[in-house]
Protein backbone atom coordinates (compact mmCIF):
# COMPACT_ATOMS: atom_id res chain seq x y z
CA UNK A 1 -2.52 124.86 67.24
CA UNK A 2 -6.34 123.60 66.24
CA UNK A 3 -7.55 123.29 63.21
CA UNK A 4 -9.51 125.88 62.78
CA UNK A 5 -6.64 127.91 64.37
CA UNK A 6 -4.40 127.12 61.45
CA UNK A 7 -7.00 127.96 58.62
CA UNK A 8 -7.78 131.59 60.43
CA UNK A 9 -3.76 132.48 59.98
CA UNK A 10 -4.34 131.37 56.91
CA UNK A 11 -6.87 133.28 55.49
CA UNK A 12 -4.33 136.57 57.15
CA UNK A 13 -1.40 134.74 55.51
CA UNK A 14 -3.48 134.67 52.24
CA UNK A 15 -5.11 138.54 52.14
CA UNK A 16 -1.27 139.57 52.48
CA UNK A 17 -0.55 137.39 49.45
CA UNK A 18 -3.12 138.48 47.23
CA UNK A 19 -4.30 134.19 47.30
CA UNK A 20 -7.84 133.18 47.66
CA UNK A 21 -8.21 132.41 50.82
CA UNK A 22 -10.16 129.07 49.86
CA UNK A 23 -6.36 128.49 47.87
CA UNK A 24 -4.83 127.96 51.36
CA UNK A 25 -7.68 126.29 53.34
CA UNK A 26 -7.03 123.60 50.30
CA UNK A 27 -3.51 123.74 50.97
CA UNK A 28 -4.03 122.89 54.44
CA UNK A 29 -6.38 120.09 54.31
CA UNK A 30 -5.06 118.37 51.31
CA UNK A 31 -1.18 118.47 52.56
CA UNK A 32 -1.19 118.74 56.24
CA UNK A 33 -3.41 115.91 56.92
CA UNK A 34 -1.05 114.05 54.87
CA UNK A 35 2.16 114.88 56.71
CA UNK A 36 0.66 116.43 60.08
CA UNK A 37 2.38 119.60 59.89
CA UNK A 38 1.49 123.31 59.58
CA UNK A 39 5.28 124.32 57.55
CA UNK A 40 3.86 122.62 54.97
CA UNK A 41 0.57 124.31 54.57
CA UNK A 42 2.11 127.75 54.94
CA UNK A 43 5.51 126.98 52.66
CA UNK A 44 2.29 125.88 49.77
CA UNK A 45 0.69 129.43 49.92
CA UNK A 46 3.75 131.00 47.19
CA UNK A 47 2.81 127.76 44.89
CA UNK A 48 -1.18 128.82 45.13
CA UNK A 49 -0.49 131.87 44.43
CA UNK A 50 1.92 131.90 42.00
CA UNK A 51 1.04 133.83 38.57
CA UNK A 52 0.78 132.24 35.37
CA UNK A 53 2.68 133.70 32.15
CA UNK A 54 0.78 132.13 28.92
CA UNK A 55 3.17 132.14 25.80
CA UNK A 56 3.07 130.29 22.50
CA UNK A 57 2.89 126.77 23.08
CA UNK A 58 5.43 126.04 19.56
CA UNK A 59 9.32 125.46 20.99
CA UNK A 60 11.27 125.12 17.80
CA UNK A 61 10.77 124.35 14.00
CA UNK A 62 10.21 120.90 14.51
CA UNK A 63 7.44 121.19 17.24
CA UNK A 64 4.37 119.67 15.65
CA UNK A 65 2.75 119.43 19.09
CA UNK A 66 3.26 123.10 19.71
CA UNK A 67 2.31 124.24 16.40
CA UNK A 68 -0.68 122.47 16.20
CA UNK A 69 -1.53 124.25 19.94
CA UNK A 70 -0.86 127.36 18.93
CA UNK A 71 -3.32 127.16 15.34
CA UNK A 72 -5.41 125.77 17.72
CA UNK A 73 -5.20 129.19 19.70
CA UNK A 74 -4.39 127.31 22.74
CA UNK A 75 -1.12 128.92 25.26
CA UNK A 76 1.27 127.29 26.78
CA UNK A 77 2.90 127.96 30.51
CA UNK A 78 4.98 126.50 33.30
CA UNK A 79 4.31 126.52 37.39
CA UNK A 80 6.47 125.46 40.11
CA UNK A 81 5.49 122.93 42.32
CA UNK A 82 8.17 121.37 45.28
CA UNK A 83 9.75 118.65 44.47
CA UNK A 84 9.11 116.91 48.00
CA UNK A 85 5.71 118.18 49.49
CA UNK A 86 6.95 117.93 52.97
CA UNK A 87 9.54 120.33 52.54
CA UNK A 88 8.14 122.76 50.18
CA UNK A 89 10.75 126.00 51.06
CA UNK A 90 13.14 122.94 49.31
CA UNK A 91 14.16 121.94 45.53
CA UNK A 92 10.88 122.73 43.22
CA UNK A 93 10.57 121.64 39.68
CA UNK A 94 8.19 122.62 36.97
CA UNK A 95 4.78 121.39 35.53
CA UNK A 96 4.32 121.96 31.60
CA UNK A 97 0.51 123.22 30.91
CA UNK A 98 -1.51 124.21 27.82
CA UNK A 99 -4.90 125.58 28.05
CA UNK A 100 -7.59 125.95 25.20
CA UNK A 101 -10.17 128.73 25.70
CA UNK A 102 -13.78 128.11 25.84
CA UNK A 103 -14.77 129.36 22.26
CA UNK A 104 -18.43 130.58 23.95
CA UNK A 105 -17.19 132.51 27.38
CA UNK A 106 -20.33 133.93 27.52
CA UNK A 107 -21.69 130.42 28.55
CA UNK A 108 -18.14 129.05 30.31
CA UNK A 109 -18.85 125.99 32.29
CA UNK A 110 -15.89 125.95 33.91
CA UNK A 111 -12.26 124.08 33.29
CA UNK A 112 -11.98 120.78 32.35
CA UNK A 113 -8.50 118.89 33.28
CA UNK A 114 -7.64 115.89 31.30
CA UNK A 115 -4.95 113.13 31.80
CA UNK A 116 -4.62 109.93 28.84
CA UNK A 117 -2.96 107.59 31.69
CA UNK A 118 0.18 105.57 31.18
CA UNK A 119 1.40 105.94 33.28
CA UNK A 120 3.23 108.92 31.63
CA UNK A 121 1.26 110.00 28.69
CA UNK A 122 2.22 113.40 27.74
CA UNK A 123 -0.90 114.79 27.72
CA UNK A 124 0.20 118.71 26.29
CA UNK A 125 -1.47 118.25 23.06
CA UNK A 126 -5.01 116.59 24.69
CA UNK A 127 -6.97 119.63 24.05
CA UNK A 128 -7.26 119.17 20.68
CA UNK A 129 -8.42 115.37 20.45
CA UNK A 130 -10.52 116.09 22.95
CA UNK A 131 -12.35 119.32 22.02
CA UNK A 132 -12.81 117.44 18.93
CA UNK A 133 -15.28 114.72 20.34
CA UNK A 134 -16.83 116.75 23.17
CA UNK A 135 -19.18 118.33 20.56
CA UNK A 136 -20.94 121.35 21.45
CA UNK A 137 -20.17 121.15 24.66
CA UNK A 138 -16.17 122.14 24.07
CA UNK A 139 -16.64 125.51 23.62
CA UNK A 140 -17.98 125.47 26.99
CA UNK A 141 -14.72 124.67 28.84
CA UNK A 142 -11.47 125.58 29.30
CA UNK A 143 -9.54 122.39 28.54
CA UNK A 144 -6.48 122.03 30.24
CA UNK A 145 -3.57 119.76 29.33
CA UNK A 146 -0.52 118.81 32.11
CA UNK A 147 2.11 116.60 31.56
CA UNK A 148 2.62 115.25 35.24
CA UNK A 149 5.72 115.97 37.08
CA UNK A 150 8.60 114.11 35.04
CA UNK A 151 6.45 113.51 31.99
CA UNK A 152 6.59 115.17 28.43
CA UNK A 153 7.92 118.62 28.76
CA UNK A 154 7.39 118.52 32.81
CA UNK A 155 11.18 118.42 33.56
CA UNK A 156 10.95 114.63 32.03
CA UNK A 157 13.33 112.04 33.22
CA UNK A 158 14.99 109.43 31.11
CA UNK A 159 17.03 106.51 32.78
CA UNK A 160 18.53 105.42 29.45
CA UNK A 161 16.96 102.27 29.22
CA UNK A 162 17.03 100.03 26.15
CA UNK A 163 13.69 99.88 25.83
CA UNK A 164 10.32 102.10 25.95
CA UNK A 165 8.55 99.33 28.40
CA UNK A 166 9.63 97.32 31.04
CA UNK A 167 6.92 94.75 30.30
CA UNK A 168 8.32 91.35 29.23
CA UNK A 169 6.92 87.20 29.41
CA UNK A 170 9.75 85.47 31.79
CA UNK A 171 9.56 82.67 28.94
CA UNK A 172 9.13 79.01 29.76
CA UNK A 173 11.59 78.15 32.19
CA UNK A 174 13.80 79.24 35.08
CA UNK A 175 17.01 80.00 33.09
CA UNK A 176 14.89 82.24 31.14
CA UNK A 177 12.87 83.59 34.28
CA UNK A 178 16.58 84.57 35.49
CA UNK A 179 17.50 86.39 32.69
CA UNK A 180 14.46 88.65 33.22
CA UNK A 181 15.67 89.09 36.82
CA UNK A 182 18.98 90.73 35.53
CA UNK A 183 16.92 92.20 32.53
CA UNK A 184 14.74 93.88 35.52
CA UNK A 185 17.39 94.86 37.94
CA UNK A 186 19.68 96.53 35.23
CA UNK A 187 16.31 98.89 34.39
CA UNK A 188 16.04 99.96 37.89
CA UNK A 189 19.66 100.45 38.40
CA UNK A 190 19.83 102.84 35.43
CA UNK A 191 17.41 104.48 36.53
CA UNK A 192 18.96 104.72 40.05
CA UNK A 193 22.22 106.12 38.86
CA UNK A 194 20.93 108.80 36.60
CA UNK A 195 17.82 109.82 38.88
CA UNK A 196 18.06 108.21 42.28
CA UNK A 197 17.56 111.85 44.17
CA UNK A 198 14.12 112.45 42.78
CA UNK A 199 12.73 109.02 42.37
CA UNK A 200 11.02 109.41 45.97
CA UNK A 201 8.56 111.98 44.76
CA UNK A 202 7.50 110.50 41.63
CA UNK A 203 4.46 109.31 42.41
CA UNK A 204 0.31 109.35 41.79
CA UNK A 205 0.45 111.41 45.42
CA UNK A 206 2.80 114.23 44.27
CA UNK A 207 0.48 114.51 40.51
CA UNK A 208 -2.00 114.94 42.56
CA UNK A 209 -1.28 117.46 44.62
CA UNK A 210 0.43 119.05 41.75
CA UNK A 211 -2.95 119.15 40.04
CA UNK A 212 -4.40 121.14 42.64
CA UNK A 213 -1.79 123.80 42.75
CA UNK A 214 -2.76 123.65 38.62
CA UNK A 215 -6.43 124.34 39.85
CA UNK A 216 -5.71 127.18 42.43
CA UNK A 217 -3.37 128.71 40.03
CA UNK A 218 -6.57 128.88 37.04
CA UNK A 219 -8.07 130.94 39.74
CA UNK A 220 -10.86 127.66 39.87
CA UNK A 221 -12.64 127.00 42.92
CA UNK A 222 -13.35 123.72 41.50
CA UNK A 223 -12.29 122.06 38.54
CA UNK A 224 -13.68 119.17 36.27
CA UNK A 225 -11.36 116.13 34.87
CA UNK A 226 -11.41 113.14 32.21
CA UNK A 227 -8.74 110.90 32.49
CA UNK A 228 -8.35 107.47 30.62
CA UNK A 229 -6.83 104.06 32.31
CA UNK A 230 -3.83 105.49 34.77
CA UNK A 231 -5.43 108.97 34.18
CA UNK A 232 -9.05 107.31 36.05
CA UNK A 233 -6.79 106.26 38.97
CA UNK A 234 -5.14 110.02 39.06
CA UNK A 235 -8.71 111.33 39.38
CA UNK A 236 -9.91 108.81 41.80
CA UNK A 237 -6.72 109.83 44.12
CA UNK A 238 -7.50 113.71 43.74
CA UNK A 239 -11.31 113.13 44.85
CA UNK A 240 -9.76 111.65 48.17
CA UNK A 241 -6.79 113.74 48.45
CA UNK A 242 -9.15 116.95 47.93
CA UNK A 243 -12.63 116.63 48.86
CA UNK A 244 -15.17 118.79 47.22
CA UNK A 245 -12.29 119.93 44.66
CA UNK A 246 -13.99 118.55 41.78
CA UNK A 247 -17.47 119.64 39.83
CA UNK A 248 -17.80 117.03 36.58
CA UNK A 249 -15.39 113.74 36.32
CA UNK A 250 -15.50 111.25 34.12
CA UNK A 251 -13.27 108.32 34.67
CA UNK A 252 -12.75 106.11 31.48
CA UNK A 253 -11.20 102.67 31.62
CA UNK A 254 -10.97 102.32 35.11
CA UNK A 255 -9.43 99.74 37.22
CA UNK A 256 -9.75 98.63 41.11
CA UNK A 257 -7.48 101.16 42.43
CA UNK A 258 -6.41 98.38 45.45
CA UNK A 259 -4.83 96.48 42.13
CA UNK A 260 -2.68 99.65 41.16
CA UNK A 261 1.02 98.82 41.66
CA UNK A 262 3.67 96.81 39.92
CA UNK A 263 1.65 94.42 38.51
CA UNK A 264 -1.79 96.02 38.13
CA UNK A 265 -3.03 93.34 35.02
CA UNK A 266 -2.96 90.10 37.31
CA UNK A 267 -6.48 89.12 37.23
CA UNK A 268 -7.03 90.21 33.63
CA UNK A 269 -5.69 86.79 31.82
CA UNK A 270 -9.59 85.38 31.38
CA UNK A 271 -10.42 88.36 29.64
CA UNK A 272 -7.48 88.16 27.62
CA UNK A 273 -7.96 84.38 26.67
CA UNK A 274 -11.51 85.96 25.58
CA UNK A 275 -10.30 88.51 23.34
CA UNK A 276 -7.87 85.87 21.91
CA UNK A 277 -10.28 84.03 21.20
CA UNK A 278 -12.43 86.05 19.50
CA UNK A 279 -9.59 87.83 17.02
CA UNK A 280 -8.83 84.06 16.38
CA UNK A 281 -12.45 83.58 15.28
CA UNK A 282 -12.13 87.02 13.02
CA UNK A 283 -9.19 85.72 11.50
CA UNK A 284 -10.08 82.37 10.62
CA UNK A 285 -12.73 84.08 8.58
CA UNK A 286 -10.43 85.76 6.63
CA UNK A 287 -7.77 83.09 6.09
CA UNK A 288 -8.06 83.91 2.38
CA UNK A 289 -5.94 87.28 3.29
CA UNK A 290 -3.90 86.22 5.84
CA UNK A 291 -3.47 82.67 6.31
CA UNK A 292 -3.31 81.72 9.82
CA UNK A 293 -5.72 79.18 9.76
CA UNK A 294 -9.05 78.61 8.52
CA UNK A 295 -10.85 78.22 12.31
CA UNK A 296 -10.30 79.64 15.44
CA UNK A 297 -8.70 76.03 16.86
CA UNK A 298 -6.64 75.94 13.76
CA UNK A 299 -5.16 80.36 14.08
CA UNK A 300 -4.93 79.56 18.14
CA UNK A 301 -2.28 76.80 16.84
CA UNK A 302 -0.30 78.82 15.19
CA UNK A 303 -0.29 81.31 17.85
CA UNK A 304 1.11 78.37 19.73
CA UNK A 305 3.34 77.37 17.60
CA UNK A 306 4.97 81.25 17.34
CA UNK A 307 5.45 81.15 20.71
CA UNK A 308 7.07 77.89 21.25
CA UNK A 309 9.66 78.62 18.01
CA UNK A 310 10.71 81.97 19.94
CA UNK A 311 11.37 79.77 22.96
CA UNK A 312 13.79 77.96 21.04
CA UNK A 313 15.46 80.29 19.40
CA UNK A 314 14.62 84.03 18.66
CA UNK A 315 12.49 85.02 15.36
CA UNK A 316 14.30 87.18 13.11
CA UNK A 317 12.28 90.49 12.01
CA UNK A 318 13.91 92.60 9.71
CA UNK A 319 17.14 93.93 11.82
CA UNK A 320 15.26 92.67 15.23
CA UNK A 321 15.60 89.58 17.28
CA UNK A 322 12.54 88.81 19.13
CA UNK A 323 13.08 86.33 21.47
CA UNK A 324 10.87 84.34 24.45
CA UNK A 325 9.94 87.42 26.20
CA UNK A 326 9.08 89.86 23.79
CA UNK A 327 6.68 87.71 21.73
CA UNK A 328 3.96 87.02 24.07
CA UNK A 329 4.08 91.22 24.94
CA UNK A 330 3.49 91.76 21.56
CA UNK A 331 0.81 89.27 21.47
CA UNK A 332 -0.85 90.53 24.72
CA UNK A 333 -0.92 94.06 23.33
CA UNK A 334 -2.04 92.94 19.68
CA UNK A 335 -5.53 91.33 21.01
CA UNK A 336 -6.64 94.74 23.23
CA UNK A 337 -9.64 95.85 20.43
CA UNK A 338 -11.57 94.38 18.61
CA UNK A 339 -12.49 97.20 15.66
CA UNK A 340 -12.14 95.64 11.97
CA UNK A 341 -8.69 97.99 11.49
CA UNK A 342 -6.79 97.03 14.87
CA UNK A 343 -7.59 93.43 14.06
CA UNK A 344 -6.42 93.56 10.86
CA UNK A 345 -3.32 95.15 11.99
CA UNK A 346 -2.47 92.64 14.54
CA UNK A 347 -3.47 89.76 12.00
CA UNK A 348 -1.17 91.14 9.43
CA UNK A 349 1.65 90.97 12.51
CA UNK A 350 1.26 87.49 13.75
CA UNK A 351 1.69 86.68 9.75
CA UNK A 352 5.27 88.25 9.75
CA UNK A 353 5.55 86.33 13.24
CA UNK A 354 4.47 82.85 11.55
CA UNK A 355 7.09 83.26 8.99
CA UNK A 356 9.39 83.96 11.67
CA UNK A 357 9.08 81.38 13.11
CA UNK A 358 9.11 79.07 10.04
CA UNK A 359 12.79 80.80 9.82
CA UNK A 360 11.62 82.73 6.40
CA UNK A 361 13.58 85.75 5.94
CA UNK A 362 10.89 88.85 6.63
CA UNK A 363 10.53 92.24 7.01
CA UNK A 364 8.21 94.41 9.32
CA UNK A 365 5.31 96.46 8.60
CA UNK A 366 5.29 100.18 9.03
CA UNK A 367 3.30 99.54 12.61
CA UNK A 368 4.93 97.07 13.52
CA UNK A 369 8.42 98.45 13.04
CA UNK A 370 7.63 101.29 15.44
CA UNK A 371 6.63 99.04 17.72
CA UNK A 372 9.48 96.63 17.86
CA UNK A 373 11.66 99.89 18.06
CA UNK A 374 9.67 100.95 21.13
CA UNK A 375 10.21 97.71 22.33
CA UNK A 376 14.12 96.97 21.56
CA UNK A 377 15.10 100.23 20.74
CA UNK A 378 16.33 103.00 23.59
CA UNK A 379 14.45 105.71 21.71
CA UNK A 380 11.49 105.62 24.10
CA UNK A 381 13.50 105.25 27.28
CA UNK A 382 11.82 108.77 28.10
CA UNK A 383 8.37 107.25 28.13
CA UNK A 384 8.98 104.02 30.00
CA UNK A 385 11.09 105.62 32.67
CA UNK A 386 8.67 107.98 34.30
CA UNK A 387 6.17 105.27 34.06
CA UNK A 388 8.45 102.79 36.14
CA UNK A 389 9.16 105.33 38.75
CA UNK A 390 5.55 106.39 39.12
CA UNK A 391 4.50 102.94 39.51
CA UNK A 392 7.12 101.79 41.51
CA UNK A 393 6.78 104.96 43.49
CA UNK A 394 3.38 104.16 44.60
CA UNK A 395 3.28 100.99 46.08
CA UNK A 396 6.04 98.63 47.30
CA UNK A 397 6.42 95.68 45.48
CA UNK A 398 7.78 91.52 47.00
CA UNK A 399 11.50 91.79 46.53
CA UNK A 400 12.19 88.05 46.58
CA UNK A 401 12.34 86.92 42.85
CA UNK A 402 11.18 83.54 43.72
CA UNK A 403 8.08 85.34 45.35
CA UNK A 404 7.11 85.99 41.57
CA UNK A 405 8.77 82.68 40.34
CA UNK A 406 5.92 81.05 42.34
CA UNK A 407 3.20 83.35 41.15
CA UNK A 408 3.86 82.50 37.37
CA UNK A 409 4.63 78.96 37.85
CA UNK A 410 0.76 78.70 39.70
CA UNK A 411 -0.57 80.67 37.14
CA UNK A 412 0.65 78.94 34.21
CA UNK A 413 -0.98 76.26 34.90
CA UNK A 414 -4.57 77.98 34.07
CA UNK A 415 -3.49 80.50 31.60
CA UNK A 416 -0.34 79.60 29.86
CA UNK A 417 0.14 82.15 27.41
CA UNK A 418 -1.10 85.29 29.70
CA UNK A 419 -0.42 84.12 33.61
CA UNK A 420 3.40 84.12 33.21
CA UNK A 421 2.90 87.96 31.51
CA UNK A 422 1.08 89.65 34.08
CA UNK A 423 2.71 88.17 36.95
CA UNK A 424 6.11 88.72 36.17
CA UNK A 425 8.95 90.02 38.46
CA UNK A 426 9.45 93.84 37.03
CA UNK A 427 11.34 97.26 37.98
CA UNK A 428 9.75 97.50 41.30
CA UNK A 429 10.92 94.37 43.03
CA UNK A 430 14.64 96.20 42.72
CA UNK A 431 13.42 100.12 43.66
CA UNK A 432 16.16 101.42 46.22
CA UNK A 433 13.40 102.19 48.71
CA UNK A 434 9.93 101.50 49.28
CA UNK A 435 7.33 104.58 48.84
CA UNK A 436 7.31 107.24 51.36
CA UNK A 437 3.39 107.37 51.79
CA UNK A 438 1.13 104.86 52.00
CA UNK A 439 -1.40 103.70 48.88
CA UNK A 440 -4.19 105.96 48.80
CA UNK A 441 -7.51 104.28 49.73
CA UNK A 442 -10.91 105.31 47.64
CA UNK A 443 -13.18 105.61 49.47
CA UNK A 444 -15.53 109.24 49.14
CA UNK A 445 -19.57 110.59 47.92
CA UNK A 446 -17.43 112.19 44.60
CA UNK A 447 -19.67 112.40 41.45
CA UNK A 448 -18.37 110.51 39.33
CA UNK A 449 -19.11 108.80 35.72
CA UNK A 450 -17.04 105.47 34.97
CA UNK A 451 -17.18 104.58 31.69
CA UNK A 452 -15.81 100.69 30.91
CA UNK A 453 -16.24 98.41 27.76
CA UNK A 454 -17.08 94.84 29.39
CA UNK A 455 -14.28 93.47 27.43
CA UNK A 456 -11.53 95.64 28.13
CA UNK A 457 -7.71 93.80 28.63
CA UNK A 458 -5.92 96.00 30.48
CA UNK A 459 -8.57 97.70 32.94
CA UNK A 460 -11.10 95.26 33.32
CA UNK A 461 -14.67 95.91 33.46
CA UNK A 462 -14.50 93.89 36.42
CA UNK A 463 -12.06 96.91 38.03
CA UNK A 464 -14.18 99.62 37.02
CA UNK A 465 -16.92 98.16 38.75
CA UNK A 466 -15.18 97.89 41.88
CA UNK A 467 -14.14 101.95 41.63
CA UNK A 468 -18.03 102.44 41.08
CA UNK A 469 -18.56 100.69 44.35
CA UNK A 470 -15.69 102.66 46.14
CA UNK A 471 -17.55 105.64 44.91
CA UNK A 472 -20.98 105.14 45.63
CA UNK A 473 -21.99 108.39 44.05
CA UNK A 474 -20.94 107.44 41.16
CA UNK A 475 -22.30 105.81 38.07
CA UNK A 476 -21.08 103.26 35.90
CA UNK A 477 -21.60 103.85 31.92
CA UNK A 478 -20.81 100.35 30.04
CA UNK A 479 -20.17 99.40 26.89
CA UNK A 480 -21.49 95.89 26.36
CA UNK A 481 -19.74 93.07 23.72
CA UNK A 482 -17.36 95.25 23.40
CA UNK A 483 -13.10 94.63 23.75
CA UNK A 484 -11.61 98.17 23.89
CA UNK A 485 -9.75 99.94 26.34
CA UNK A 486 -10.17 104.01 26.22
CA UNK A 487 -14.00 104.30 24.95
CA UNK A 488 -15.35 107.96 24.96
CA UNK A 489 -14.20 109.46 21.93
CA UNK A 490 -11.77 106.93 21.18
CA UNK A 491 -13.86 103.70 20.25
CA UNK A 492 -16.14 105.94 18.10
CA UNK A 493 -19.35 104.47 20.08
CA UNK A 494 -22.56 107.29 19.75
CA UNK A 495 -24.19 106.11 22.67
CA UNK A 496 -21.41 106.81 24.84
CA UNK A 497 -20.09 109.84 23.45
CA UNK A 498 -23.68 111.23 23.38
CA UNK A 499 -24.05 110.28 27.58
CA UNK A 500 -20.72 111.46 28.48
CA UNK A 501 -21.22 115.04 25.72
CA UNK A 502 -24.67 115.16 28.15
CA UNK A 503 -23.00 114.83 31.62
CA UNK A 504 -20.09 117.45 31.02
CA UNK A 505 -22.55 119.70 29.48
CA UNK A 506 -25.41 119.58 32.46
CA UNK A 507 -23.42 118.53 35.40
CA UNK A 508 -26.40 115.67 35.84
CA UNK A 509 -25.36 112.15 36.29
CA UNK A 510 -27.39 109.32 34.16
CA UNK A 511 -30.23 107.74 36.44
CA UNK A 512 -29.12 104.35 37.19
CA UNK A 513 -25.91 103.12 35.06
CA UNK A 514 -26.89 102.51 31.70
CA UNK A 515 -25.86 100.49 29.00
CA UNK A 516 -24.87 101.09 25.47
CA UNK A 517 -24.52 98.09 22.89
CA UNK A 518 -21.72 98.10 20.59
C-alpha cells in the first residue's frame, strides 16, 4: 500500500472514530516511518483519540504539589500511551498531565508544553514556576506539565538503588577505578531485576512520541514547548520525529545532541576548570568568612588538598562517609553558577570539606545534608533510576571497562580533577541490551530559540551552538560572562527573560542571535 494510500484509510478510519483526521496522518508519519509498518499507525488512532477526564490535581493530605495545582486552578489527568510503539494493541501505561488555563481565552495563543530535563524531572508542578516568569504573556497559554513515561507520577520506576545519581569520580587509581566497576554493574543489575521488561522503551524516542499523543489529545494542531538541559534535547527529537508539529520552542541550556548518551559532559572539563577558577577567585575575597585561602592559587590548594585526604581515607560528615568518588561529584556540581548565593553555598561546603579532611569532627549544613542524602542515601532511587534507563536507553554505550579506564587515564593528564569525572565507566556500559532504535539525528528548518549562558558546566555553550547549527532556522540567544545552567526565568537575567517573554508572545524570532550581558 502507498503512502498516500495509507493516509486516505486513515482519514475513513478517523471520521468513524470521531479523531481529527490530521491526529492520524501524524500518527502515520511520525510512527510508521520509524518502524515501516501500517499496524502501527492504525493500532495509534484509539491513543489520538482518546478523551481526557480533568480532576483535581491534590492526591492525599500530604500533596503539596497537588495542592498548590489545584489553588493554582490548574487540573490534573492521565492518558494511555503503549508501552512498546511497535506493538501498540500490546501492554500500555499511563502519562501523568496537569494543565493551567490561559487566564485571557479571549486572546489564547495556543498550548505551551514544558519539560525541566534530567533526565527525569517531574515536571507536574512546572506550570506554576513558569507562568510566574512568562509575564503577561502566561495568560495567553495553556501551560501543560507531563512527567515522561516512568517519571514522577507517570507509572515511575524505582530500581532500589542506594543512591539518587549514578554519577561518581573513579578516584586515583585502578583498585579504586574497579570498585566503581562493581559500584556500576550492581546499579544496572538492580535495575534489571526489578524492571528488566520495560527498560527497552524507556527512552527520549518513546517521550517523544508520547508527547504527541499529549498534543492530539489537547485537540492542538500544533503545540509550543520550553524545555531546559535534557528537556532542549526532548524538543529537538520531537521537531525531527514530527515535522511541522511545533508553533513556538524555546530550547534552554542546550547541548550537541550527537554528545547525548552515557557520558554526555566529556568535553565540558575546560569550562569547568573556568568556573573553578573563578569561585576560587570569589572566595579568596572573602577569606575573612570562610577561610579557604586568601587567593585563588592559595583556595585551589585546598581544593587539592580535600581531594587528595578523601583518597586516603574517607572524610567524615556528620553520619556520612564521603570517600574518593563522591568528593569530586560534589565539587563538580558545587562550581555550576556563579550568583553571590550559590557561591556562597558551595563555599560554606568545601569549609565543612576542609575540616574533613583535617579529620575535625563536623557536621553538615541544611543544603548540604540533603545533598549527601541524595547522594548516599536510597531515598532518591526514584529519580536516578528513570534517568539511567532513559539514558542508557538511548544510545549504546563501550562495554569494555578498560575502554573507559583508557579514556580517564588520557584525560587526566590535562584535567585532573574533572577528566576522570566525566569520562567515567557508568550504568550503561552493563545495560542488558543495546537500544532498539537508532540515535535520532537533528537535522530540520524548525523555529527554534536556543538560549545558552557562555559559561554553562553541564551543557556547554559550545553544544548549544552546535544545535543552532543543526537547526538552521533557529536562533541562538546568549548570555555572555555568565556560568549558569537553566537561564530564562531561572538566572533572573531581564534581557533574556524580556527576549524569550517577546518570542512566545509574537511567534517572531530575534533578527540575528543577540546577546545579553550579565
Amino acid at each position: 500500500m502507498t503512502t498516500h494510500q495509507t493516509k486516505k484509510r486513515s482519514r475513513g478510519l478517523a471520521l468513524r472514530l470521531g479523531i481529527p483526521a490530521a491526529a492520524l496522518v501524524t500518527a502515520t508519519a511520525g510512527t510508521t516511518a520509524a518502524h515501516g509498518g501500517q499496524e502501527s499507525a492504525f493500532g495509534l488512532a484509539a491513543y489520538y483519540g482518546q478523551r481526557v477526564t480533568w480532576s483535581h490535581c491534590r492526591q492525599g493530605p500530604d500533596d503539596d504539589q497537588g495542592t498548590a495545582l489545584d489553588r493554582a486552578g490548574a487540573r490534573c489527568a492521565r492518558i494511555k500511551v503503549p508501552l512498546d510503539y511497535t506493538r501498540p494493541t500490546g501492554r500500555t501505561t499511563e502519562i501523568a498531565l496537569s494543565r493551567l488555563p490561559a487566564a485571557d481565552p479571549a486572546h489564547r495563543i495556543g498550548t505551551l508544553v514544558l519539560n525541566h530535563g534530567g533526565p527525569a524531572e517531574p515536571t507536574l508542578a512546572m506550570p506554576l514556576e513558569t507562568g510566574a516568569y512568562m509575564g503577561r504573556g502566561a495568560a495567553r497559554y495553556d501551560l501543560i506539565g507531563v512527567d515522561p513515561r516512568f517519571v514522577g507520577r507517570s507509572s515511575p520506576i524505582d530500581c532500589g538503588w542506594p543512591t539518587g545519581i549514578w554519577i561518581r569520580s573513579p578516584g586515583p587509581d585502578r583498585a579504586a577505578f574497579d570498585r566503581q566497576v562493581a559500584f556500576q554493574k550492581d546499579l544496572a543489575d538492580r535495575c534489571v531485576r526489578r524492571h528488566g521488561d520495560v527498560l527497552p522503551y524507556v527512552t527520549t524516542r518513546n517521550t517523544a512520541r508520547d508527547m504527541d499523543i499529549v498534543r492530539a489529545v489537547l485537540g492542538e494542531r500544533r503545540i509550543s514547548y520550553l524545555g531546559y538541559s535534557y528537556g532542549a534535547y526532548l524538543g529537538a527529537v520531537y521537531t525531527q520525529m514530527f515535522p511541522g508539529r511545533t508553533d513556538r520552542v524555546v530550547l534552554d541550556s542546550a547541548g550537541d545532541p550527537r554528545g547525548w548518551g552515557s557520558r554526555p559532559w566529556r568535553g565540558s572539563e575546560r569550562v569547568s576548570e573556568q568556573a573553578l577558577r573563578a569561585w576560587a577567585s570569589w572566595a579568596a575575597r572573602r577569606h575573612d568568612t570562610y577561610g579557604l585561602g586568601e587567593s585563588r592559587r592559595a583556595v585551589l590548594a585546598t581544593v587539592q588538598r580535600i581531594v587528595e585526604a578523601a583518597s586516603h581515607q574517607p572524610l567524615r560528615v556528620g553520619s556520612y562517609d564521603l570517600d574518593e568518588h563522591v568528593v569530586p561529584y560534589l565539587i563538580t556540581r558545587g562550581i555550576g553558577s556563579d550568583k553571590d548565593d550559590n557561591r556562597a553555598e558551595f563555599s560554606a561546603t568545601v569549609r565543612v570539606l576542609d575540616k574533613a579532611a583535617r579529620r575535625i569532627p563536623v557536621e553538615p549544613r541544611p543544603e548540604l545534608a540533603g545533598l549527601l542524602g541524595f547522594v548516599l542515601d536510597g531515598a532518591s532511587s526514584r529519580y536516578g533510576s528513570p534517568a539511567a534507563a532513559i539514558t542508557c536507553g538511548d544510545r549504546a554505550a563501550p562495554r569494555d571497562p578498560d575502554v573507559y579506564w583508557r579514556d580517564i587515564q588520557h584525560n587526566r593528564i590535562r584535567h585532573p580533577l574533572f577528566g576522570p569525572i566525566t569520562n567515567n565507566i557508568t550504568p550503561c556500559a552493563f545495560w542488558p541490551a543495546p537500544p532498539s532504535e537508532a540515535p535520532t539525528r537533528i537535522a530540520n528548518n524548525a523555529k527554534a530559540l536556543i538560549v545558552s549562558a557562555t559559561g554553562d558546566t553541564a551543557t556547554t555553550y559550545r553544544g548549544s551552538r552546535a544545535m543552532h547549527h543543526l537547526l538552521p532556522n533557529s536562533r541562538l540567544l546568549t548570555l555572555a560572562g555568565t556560568i549558569a545552567h537553566g537561564v530564562y526565568g531561572e538566572y533572573g537575567n531581564t534581557c533574556v527573560d524580556g527576549k524569550v517573554n517577546a518570542y512566545l508572545e509574537s511567534g517572531r524570532l530575534p533578527t540575528g542571535n543577540p546577546t545579553c550581558q550579565k
